[in-house]
Protein backbone atom coordinates (compact mmCIF):
# COMPACT_ATOMS: atom_id res chain seq x y z
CA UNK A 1 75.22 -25.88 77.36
CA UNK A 2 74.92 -22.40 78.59
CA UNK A 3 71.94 -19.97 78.36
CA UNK A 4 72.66 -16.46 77.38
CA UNK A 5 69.49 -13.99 78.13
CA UNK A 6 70.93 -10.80 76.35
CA UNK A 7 68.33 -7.17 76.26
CA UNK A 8 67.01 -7.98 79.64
CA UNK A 9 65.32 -5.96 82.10
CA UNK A 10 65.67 -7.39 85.96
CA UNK A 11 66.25 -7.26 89.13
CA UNK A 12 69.57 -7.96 89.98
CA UNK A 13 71.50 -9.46 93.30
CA UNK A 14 70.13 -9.44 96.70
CA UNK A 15 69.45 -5.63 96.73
CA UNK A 16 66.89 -6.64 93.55
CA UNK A 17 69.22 -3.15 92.02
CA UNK A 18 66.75 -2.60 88.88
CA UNK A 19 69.01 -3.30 85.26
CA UNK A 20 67.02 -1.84 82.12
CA UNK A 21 68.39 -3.85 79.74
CA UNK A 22 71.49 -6.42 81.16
CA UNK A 23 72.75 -9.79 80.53
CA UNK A 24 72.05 -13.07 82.94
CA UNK A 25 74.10 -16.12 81.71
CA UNK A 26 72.88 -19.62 83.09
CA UNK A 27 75.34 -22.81 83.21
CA UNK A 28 74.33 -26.13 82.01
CA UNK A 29 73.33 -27.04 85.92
CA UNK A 30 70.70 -24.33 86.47
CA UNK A 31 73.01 -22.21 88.32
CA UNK A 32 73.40 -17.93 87.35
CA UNK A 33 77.28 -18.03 85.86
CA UNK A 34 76.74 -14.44 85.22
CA UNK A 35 74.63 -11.11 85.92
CA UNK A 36 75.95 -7.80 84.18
CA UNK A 37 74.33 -4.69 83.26
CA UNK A 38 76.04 -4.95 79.09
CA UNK A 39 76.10 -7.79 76.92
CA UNK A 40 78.02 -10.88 77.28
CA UNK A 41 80.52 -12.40 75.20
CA UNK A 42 79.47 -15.25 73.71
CA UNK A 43 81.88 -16.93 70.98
CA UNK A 44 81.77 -20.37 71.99
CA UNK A 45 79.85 -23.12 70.39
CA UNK A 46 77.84 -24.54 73.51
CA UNK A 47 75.97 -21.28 74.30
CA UNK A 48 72.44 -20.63 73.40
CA UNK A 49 71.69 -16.95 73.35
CA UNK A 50 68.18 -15.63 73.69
CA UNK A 51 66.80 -12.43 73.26
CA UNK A 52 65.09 -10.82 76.42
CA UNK A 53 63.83 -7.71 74.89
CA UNK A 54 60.81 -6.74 76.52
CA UNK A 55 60.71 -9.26 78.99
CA UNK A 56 61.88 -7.87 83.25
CA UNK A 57 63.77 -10.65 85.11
CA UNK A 58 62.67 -11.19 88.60
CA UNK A 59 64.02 -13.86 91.07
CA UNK A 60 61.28 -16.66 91.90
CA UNK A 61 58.99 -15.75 94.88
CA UNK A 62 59.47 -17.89 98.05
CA UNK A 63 56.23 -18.55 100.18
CA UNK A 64 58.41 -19.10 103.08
CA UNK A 65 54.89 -20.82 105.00
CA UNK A 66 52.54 -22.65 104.24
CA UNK A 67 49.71 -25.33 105.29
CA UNK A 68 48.87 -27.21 101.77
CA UNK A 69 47.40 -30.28 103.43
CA UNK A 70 44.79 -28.27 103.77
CA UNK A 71 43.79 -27.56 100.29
CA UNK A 72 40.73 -29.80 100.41
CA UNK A 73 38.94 -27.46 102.43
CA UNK A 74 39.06 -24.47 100.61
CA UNK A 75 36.71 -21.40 102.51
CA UNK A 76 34.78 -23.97 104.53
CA UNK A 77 33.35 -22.52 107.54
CA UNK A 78 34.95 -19.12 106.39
CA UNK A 79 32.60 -17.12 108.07
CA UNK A 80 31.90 -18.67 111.17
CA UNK A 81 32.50 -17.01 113.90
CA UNK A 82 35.29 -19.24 115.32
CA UNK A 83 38.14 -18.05 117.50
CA UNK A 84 41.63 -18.97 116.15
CA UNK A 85 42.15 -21.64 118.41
CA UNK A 86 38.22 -23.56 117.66
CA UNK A 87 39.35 -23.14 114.04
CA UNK A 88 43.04 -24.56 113.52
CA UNK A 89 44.17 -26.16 116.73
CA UNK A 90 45.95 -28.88 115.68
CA UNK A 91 44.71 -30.78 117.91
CA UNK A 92 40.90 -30.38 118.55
CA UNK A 93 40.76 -27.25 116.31
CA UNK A 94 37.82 -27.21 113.12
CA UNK A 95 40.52 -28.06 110.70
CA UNK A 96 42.19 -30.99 112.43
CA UNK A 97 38.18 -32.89 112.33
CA UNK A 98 38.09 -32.49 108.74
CA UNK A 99 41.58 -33.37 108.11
CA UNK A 100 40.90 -36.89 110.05
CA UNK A 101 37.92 -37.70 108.05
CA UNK A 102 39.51 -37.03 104.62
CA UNK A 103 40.49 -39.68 102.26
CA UNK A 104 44.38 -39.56 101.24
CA UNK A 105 43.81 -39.56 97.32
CA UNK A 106 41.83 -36.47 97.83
CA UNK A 107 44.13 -35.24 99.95
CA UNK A 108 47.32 -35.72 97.94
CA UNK A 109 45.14 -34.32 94.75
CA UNK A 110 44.58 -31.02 96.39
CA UNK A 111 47.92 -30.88 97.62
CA UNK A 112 49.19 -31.18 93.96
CA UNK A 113 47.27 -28.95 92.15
CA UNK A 114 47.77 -26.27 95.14
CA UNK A 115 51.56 -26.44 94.45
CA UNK A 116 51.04 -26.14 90.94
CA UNK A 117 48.97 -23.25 91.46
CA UNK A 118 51.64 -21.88 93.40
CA UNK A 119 54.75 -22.53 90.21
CA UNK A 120 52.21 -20.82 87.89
CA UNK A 121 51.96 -17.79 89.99
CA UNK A 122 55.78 -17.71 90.30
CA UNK A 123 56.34 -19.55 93.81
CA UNK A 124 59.68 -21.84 92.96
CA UNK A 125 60.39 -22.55 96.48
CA UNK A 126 57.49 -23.14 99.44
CA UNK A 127 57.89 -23.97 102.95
CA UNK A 128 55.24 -26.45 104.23
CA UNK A 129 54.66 -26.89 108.31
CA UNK A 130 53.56 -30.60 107.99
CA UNK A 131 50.83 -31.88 110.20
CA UNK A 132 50.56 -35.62 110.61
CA UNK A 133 54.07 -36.49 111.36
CA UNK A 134 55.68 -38.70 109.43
CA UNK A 135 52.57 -40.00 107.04
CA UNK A 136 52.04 -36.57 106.63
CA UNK A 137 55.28 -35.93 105.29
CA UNK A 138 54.97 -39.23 103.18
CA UNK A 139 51.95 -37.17 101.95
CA UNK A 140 53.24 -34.08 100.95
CA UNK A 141 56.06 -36.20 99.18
CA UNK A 142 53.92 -38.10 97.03
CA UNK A 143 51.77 -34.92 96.07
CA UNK A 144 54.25 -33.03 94.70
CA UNK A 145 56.27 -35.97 93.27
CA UNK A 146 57.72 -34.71 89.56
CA UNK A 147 57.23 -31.34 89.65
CA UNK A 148 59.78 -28.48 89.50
CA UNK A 149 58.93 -27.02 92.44
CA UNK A 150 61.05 -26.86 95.72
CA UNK A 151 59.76 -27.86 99.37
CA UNK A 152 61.23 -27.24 102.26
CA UNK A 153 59.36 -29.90 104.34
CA UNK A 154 58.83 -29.03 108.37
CA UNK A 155 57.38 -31.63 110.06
CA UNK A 156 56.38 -32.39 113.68
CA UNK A 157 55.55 -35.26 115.83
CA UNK A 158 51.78 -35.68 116.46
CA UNK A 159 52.49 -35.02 119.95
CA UNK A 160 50.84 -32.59 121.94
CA UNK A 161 51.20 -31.13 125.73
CA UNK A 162 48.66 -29.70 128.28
CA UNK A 163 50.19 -26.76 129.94
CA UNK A 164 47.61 -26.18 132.04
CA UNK A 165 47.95 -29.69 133.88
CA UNK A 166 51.67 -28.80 134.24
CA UNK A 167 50.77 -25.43 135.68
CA UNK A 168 52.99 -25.19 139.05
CA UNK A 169 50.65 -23.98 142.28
CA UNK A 170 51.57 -20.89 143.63
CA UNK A 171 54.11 -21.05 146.62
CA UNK A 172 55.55 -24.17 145.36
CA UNK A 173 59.07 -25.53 143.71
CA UNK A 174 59.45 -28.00 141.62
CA UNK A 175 63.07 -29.92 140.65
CA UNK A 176 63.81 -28.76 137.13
CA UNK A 177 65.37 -32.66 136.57
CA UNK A 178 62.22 -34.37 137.76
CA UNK A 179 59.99 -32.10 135.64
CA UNK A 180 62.01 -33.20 133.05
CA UNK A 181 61.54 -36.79 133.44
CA UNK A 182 57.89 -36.15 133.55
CA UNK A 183 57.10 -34.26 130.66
CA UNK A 184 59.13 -36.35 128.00
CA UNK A 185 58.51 -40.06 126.96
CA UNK A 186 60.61 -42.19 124.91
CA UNK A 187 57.36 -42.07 122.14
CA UNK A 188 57.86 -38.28 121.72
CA UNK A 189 61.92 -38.89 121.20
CA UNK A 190 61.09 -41.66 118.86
CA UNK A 191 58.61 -39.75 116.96
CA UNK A 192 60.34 -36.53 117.04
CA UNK A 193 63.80 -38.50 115.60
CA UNK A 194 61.57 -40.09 112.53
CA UNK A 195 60.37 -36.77 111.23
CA UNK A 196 63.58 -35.60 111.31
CA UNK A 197 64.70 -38.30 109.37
CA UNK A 198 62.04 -37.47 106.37
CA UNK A 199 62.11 -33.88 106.47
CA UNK A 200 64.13 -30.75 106.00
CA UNK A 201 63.56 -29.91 109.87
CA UNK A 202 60.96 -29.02 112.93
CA UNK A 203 57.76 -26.93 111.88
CA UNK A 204 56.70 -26.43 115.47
CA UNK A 205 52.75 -25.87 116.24
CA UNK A 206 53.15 -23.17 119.11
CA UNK A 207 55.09 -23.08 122.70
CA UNK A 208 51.78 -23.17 123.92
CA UNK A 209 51.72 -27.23 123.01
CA UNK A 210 55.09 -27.63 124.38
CA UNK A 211 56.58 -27.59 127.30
CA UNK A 212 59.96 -25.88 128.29
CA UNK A 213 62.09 -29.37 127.88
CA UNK A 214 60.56 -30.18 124.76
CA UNK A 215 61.17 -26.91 123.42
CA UNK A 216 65.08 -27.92 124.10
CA UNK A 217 64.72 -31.48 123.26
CA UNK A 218 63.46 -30.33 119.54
CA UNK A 219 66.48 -27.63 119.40
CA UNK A 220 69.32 -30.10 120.63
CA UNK A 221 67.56 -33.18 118.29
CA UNK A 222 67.49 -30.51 115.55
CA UNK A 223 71.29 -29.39 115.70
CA UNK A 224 72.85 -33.00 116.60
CA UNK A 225 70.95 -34.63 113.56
CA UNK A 226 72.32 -31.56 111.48
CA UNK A 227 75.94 -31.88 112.64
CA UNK A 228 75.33 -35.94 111.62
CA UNK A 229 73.64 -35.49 108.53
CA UNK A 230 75.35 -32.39 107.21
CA UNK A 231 72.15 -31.30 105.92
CA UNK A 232 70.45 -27.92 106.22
CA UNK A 233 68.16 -28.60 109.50
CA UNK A 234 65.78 -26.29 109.66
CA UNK A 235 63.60 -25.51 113.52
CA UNK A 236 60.82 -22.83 112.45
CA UNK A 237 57.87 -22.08 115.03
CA UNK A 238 54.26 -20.22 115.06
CA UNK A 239 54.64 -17.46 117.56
CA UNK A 240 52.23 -14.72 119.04
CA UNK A 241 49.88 -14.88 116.65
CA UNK A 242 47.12 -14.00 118.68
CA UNK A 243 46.49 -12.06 121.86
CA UNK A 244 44.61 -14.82 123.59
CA UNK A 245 47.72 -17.40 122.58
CA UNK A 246 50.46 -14.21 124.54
CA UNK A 247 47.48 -14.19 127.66
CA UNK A 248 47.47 -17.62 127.78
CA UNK A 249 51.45 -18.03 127.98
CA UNK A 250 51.74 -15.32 130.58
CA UNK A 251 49.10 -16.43 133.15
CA UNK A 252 49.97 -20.54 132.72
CA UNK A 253 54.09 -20.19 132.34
CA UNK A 254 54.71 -16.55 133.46
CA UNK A 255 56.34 -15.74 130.50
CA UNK A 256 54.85 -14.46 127.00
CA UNK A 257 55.94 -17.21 123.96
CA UNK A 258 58.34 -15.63 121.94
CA UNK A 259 60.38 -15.56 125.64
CA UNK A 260 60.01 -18.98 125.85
CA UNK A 261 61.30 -19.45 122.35
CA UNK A 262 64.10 -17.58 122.39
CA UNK A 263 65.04 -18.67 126.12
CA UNK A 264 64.80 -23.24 125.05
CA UNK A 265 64.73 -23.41 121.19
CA UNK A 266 66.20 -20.86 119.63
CA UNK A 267 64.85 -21.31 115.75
CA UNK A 268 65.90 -20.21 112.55
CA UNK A 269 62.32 -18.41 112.00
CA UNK A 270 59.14 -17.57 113.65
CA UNK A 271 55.77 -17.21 111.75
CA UNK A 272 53.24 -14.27 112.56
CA UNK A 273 54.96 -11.93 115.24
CA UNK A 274 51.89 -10.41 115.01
CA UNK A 275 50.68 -9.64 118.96
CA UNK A 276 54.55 -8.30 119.90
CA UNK A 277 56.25 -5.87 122.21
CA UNK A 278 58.83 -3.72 121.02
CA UNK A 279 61.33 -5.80 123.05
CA UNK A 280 60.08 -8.94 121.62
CA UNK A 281 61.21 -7.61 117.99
CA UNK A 282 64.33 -6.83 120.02
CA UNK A 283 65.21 -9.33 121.26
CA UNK A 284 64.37 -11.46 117.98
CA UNK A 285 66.51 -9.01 115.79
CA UNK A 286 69.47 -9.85 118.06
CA UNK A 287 69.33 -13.46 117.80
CA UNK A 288 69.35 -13.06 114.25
CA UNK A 289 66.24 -14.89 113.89
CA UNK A 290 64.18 -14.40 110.65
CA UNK A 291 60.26 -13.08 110.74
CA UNK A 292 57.97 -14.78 108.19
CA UNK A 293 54.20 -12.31 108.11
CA UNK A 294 51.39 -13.79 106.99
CA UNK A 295 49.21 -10.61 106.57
CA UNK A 296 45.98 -11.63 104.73
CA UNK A 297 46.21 -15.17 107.15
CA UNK A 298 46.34 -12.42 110.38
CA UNK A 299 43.16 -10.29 109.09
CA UNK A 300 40.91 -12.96 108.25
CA UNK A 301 41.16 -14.63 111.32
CA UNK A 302 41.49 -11.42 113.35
CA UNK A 303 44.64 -11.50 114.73
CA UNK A 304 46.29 -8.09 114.18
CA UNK A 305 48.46 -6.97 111.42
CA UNK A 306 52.16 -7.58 112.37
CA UNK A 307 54.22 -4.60 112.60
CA UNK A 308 56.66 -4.99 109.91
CA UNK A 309 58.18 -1.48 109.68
CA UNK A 310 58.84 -1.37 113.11
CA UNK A 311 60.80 -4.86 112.70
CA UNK A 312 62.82 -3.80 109.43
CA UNK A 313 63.80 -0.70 111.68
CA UNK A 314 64.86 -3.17 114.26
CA UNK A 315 67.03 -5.20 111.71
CA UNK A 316 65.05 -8.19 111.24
CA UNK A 317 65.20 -10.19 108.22
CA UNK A 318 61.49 -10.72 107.40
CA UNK A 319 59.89 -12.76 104.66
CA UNK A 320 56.75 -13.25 103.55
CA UNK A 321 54.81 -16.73 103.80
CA UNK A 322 50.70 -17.33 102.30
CA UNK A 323 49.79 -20.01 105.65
CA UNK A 324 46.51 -21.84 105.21
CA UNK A 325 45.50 -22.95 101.69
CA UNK A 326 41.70 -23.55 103.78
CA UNK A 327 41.74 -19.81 104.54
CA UNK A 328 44.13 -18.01 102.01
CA UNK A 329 44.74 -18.75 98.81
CA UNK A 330 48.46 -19.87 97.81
CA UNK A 331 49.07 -16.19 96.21
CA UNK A 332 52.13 -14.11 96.88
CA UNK A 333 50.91 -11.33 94.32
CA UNK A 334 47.69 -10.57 96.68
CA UNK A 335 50.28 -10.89 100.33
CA UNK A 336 52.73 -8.02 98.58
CA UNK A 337 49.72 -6.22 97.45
CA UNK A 338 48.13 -6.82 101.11
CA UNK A 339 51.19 -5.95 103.17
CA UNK A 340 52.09 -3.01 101.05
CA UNK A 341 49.33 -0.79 101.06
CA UNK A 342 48.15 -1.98 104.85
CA UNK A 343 51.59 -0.59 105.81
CA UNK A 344 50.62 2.40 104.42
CA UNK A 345 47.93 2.73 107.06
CA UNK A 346 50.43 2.68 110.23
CA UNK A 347 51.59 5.20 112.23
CA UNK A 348 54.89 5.17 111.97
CA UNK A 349 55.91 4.61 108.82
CA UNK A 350 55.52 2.35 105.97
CA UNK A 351 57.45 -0.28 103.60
CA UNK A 352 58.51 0.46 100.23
CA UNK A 353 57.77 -1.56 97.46
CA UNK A 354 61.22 -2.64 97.04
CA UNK A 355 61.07 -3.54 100.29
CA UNK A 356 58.31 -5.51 100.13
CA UNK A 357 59.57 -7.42 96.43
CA UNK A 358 62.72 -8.53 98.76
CA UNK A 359 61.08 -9.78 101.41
CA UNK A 360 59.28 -12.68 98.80
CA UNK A 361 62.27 -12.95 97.31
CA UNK A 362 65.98 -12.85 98.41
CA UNK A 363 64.78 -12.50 102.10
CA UNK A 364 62.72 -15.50 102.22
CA UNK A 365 65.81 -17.45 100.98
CA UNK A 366 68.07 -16.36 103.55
CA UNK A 367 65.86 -17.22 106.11
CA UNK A 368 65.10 -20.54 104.40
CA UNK A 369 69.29 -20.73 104.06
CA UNK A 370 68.67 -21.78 100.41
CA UNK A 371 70.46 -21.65 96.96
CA UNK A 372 67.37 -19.25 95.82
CA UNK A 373 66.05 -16.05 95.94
CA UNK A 374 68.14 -13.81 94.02
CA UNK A 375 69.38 -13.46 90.73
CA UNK A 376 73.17 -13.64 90.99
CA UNK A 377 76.10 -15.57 90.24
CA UNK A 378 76.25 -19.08 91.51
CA UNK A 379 72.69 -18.75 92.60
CA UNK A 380 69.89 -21.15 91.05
CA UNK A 381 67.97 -19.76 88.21
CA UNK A 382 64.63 -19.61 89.78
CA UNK A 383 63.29 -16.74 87.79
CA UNK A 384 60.04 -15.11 86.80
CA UNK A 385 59.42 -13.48 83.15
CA UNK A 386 57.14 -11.26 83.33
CA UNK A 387 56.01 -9.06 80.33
CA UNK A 388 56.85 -5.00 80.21
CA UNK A 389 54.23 -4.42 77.62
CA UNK A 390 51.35 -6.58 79.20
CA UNK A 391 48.22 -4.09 79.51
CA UNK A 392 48.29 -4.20 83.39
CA UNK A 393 51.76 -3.27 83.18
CA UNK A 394 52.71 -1.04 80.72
CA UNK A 395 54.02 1.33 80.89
CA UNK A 396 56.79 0.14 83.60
CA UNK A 397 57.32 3.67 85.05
CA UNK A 398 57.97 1.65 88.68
CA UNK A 399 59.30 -1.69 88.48
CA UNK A 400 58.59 -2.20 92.10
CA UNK A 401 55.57 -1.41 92.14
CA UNK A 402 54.46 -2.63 89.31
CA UNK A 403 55.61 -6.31 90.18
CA UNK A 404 53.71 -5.36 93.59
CA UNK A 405 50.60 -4.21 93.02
CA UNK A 406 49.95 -4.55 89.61
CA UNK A 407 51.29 -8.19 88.17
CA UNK A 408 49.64 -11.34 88.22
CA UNK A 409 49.25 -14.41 86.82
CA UNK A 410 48.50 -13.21 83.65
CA UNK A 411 51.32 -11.02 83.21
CA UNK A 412 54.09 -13.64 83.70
CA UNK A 413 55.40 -15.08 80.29
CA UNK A 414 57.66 -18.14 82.36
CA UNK A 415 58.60 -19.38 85.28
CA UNK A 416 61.94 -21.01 85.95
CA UNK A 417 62.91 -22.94 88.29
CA UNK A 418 66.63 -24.26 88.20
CA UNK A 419 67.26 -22.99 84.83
CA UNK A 420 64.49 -24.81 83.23
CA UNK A 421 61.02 -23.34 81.73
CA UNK A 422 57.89 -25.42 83.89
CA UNK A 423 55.82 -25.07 80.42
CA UNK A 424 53.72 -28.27 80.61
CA UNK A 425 53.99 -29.49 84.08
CA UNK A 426 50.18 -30.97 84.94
CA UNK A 427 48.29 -32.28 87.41
């Protein structure tokens, strides 16, 4: 039975074009049939027609990174003054030595009610970089078991290198095949080939815990399981998200990361961006590769503010993700609000709201190469409701802006999330 939302304001197709009062039509599998800007005929029997009046249509945000097995730890050690690296190494940083003495039940309960946080504040799809290879995955699988909304699950072997002990002396040269040898073990393959398995693809920690051949390993692993599989394999990487992280590249490798990711693994998407060169952004831009910015992540651990003007003007495709439930809470609402008006601060130039509204939305499902993201024919209906006359909103003299800076959770009527209302979904 089809869904006919007639008297609808929304935001329409991937260029979120504003419609005062249109038509979406949703098929009996969740999917948009039809988007128009007049009403839509509806004579046949099976239809259910619905009037929208004085509700604005907006496609589901995507939070296109996140950390949720972190939720347990909500603002702990906020303000200590910890460098990024003492606080979320993954290997000896502050969160990793409370993750390790956490019981799973608590674990997997925070998890839950973070992504139901998330589906309340209209976040239908989320992208989680999955510590704790493949129980970690087995984790996030059973937190979010029977709810509505979509995970793109990255996970990574718990399998760290020391680039410092691989440092090459000055004066010397080493045989590219024997390094080789060296720096990968059958336990990484066989680790890195289970998560694969379990998962949508690679959320990779940093090039600064990987050497140059397992940077390719994960790339080659990544596309021959996705030629196998036929499934959409997904290789996503933190990159330059601090200065220290860029020093420490250059001095022990003699290049800066994101030229060590583009040169071995080549990902979909990089997260932060945020300590960049203007040929970095390049150089990015022309390997198609999306951006996700985590703004609010970047200023509360000091890291910079990444220069997202300067990237749209580069052609980047750029979404927007919330990172660390510990530090940040699971909120797209306060990351528009964030990265909008901080834009507004830089020297040359700033984002437009509309801008901004795409890159939670249709951008963040283009990077994710999802069915989401938009509302438009043949798309899912992941939609938020949100309502014109709600005090904080009316009167709706800016749609953009108003979604932007002044909606929250209180203003949304519904969520949606393949064509059905998550009314009732519980912890």
């Amino acid at each position: 039975m089809s869904l006919i939302l007639k008297n609808i304001s929304l935001f329409s197709g991937n260029d979120l074009e504003f419609v005062d009062s249109g038509c979406i039509v949703i098929g009996k599998h969740g999917l948009v049939t039809h988007v128009g800007k007049r009403s839509y005929d509806h004579n046949k029997e099976n239809e259910r027609v619905f009037d929208g009046e004085g509700l604005l249509a907006c496609p589901g945000f995507i939070n296109a990174h996140t950390h949720i097995g972190d939720s347990f730890g909500k603002d702990i050690g906020i303000d200590l003054d910890l460098e990024l690296e003492q606080r979320i190494h993954p290997k000896y940083g502050f969160k990793r030595r409370i993750l390790n003495s956490s019981k799973r039940d608590h674990l997997m309960s925070f998890m839950r009610g973070t992504a139901l946080s998330m589906m309340k504040r209209g976040i239908t799809t989320f992208a989680d970089f999955r510590e704790g290879g493949i129980e970690g995955l087995k984790l996030l699988d059973d937190a979010i078991s029977g709810l509505s909304i979509k995970c793109i699950r990255l996970g990574r072997p718990e399998y760290y290198f020391n680039l410092e002990a691989r440092k090459k002396p000055k004066n010397t040269q080493s045989n590219p095949t024997m390094k080789r040898k060296r720096s990968l073990t059958d336990d990484f393959a066989k680790r890195a080939s289970k998560v694969l398995e379990l998962s949508d693809g690679f959320g990779i920690s940093g090039a600064n815990e990987n050497t140059d051949d397992s940077l390719v390993y994960f790339r080659k692993l990544a596309g021959a399981y996705k030629k196998k599989s036929k499934r959409n394999i997904i290789l996503a990487i933190h990159a330059a998200e601090s200065r220290k992280s860029v020093e420490f590249s250059l001095s022990v490798m003699c290049k800066n990361e994101v030229q060590r990711i583009l040169q071995f693994l080549k990902p979909d998407f990089v997260v932060h961006m945020t300590n960049v060169s203007d040929e970095d952004i390049s150089n990015v831009a022309k390997q198609d590769i999306g951006i996700v910015v985590c703004p609010r992540s970047n200023a509360i651990l000091r890291t910079g503010f990444p220069d997202v003007p300067k990237m749209l003007r580069s052609g980047c495709c750029i979404g927007i993700g919330t990172d660390n439930t510990m530090i940040n809470s699971p909120d797209m609402f306060r990351e528009m609000e964030f990265l909008w008006k901080m834009s507004k601060t830089m020297h040359n130039g700033f984002l437009s709201a509309r801008d901004v509204l795409k890159m939670a939305t249709t951008n963040g499902g283009k990077i994710l190469n999802i069915n989401s993201g938009s509302i438009a024919p043949n798309m899912a209906a992941d939609i938020i409701f949100f309502k014109k006359d709600h005090i904080d909103l009316a009167p709706l003299h800016d749609p953009y802006a108003a979604v932007v800076h002044r909606a929250d959770i209180d203003s949304i009527s519904n969520v949606m999330i393949n064509g059905r209302l998550i009314d009732g979904e519980e912890i």
